[in-house]
Protein backbone atom coordinates (compact mmCIF):
# COMPACT_ATOMS: atom_id res chain seq x y z
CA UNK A 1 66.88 -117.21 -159.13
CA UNK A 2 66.21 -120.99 -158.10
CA UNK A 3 63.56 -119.70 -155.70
CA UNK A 4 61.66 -117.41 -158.50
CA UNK A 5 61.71 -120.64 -161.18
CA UNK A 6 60.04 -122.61 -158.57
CA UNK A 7 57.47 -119.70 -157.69
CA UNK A 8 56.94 -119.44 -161.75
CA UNK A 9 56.14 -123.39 -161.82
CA UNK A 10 53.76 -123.80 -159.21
CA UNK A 11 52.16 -120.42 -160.72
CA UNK A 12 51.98 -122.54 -164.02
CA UNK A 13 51.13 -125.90 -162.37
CA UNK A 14 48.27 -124.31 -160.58
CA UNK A 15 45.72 -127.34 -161.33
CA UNK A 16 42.13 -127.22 -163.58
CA UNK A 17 40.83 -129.71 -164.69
CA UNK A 18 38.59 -129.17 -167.52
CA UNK A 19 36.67 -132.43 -168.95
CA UNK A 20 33.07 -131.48 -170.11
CA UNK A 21 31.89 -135.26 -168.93
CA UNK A 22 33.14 -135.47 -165.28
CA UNK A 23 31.39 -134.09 -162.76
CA UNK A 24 32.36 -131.53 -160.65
CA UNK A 25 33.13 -133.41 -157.57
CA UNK A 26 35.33 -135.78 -159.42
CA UNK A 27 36.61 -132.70 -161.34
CA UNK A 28 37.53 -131.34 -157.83
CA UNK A 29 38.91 -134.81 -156.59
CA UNK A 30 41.42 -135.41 -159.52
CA UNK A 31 42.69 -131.34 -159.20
CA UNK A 32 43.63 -132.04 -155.37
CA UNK A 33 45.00 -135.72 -155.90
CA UNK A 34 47.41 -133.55 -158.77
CA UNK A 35 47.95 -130.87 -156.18
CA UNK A 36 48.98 -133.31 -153.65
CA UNK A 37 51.18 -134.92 -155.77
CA UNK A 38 52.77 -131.62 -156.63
CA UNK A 39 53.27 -130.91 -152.35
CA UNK A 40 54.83 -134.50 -151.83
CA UNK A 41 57.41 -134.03 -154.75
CA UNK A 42 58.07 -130.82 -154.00
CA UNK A 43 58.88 -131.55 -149.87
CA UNK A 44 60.50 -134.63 -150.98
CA UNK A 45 63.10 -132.32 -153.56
CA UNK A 46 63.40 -129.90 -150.25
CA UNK A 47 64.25 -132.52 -148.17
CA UNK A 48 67.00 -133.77 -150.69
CA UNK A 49 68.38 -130.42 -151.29
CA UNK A 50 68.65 -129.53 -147.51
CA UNK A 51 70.57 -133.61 -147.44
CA UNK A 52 73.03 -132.67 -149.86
CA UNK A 53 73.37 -128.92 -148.56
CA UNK A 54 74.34 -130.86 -145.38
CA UNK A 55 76.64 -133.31 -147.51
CA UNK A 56 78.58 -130.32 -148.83
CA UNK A 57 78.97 -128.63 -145.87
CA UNK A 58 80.38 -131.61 -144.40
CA UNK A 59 82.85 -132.44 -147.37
CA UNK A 60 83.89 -128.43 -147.07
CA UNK A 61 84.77 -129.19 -143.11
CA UNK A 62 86.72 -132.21 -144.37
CA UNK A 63 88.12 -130.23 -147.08
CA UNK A 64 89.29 -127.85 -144.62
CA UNK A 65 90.57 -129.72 -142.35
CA UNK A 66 92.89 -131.81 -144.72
CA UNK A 67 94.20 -128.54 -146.39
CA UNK A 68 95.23 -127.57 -142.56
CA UNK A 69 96.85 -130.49 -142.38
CA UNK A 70 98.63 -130.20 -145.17
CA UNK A 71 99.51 -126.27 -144.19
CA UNK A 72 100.47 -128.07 -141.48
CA UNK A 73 103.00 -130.23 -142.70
CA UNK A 74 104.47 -128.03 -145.15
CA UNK A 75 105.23 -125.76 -142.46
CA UNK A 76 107.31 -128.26 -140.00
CA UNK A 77 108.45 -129.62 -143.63
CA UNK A 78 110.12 -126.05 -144.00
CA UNK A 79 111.48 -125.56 -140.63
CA UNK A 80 112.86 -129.54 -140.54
CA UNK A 81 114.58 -127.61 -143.91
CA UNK A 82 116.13 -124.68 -141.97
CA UNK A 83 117.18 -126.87 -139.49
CA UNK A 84 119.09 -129.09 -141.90
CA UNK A 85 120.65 -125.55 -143.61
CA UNK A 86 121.55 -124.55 -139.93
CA UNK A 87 123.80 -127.42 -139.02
CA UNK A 88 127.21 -126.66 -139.55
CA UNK A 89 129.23 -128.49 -142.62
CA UNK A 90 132.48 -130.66 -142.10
């Protein structure tokens, strides 16, 4: 769905430039400075999305990790608790 939106867009942005008084070598000039502008800020929002891809995936390991830990802990939590049931009473 992302992927389509941003197809659509650069469809849309696809650059004329249409000035009756400027030649068509300036014409020409300005429609690839707008086009290159378009490239950079679209690989610079790549290159942020694939950074914070890469910043969730390492928050999810760290998520992960912690909630094993805390499995973890609740587990020898529980069997300290058996243990405590076990002993005998005076």
């Amino acid at each position: 769905m992302l992927e389509q939106f941003w197809q659509d867009l650069r469809d849309k942005m696809h650059v004329t430039i249409a000035h009756p008084e400027l030649p068509d070598a300036l014409r020409a000039i300005a429609a690839n400075a707008v086009q290159s502008i378009w490239q950079a800020a679209n690989e610079a929002a790549a290159g942020e999305l694939d950074a914070a891809q890469r910043a969730r995936a390492a928050l999810q390991g760290e998520l992960e990790a912690e909630r094993q830990a805390h499995a973890a802990a609740q587990t020898r939590k529980e069997e300290g608790r058996r243990q405590i049931e076990a002993l005998p009473a005076y």
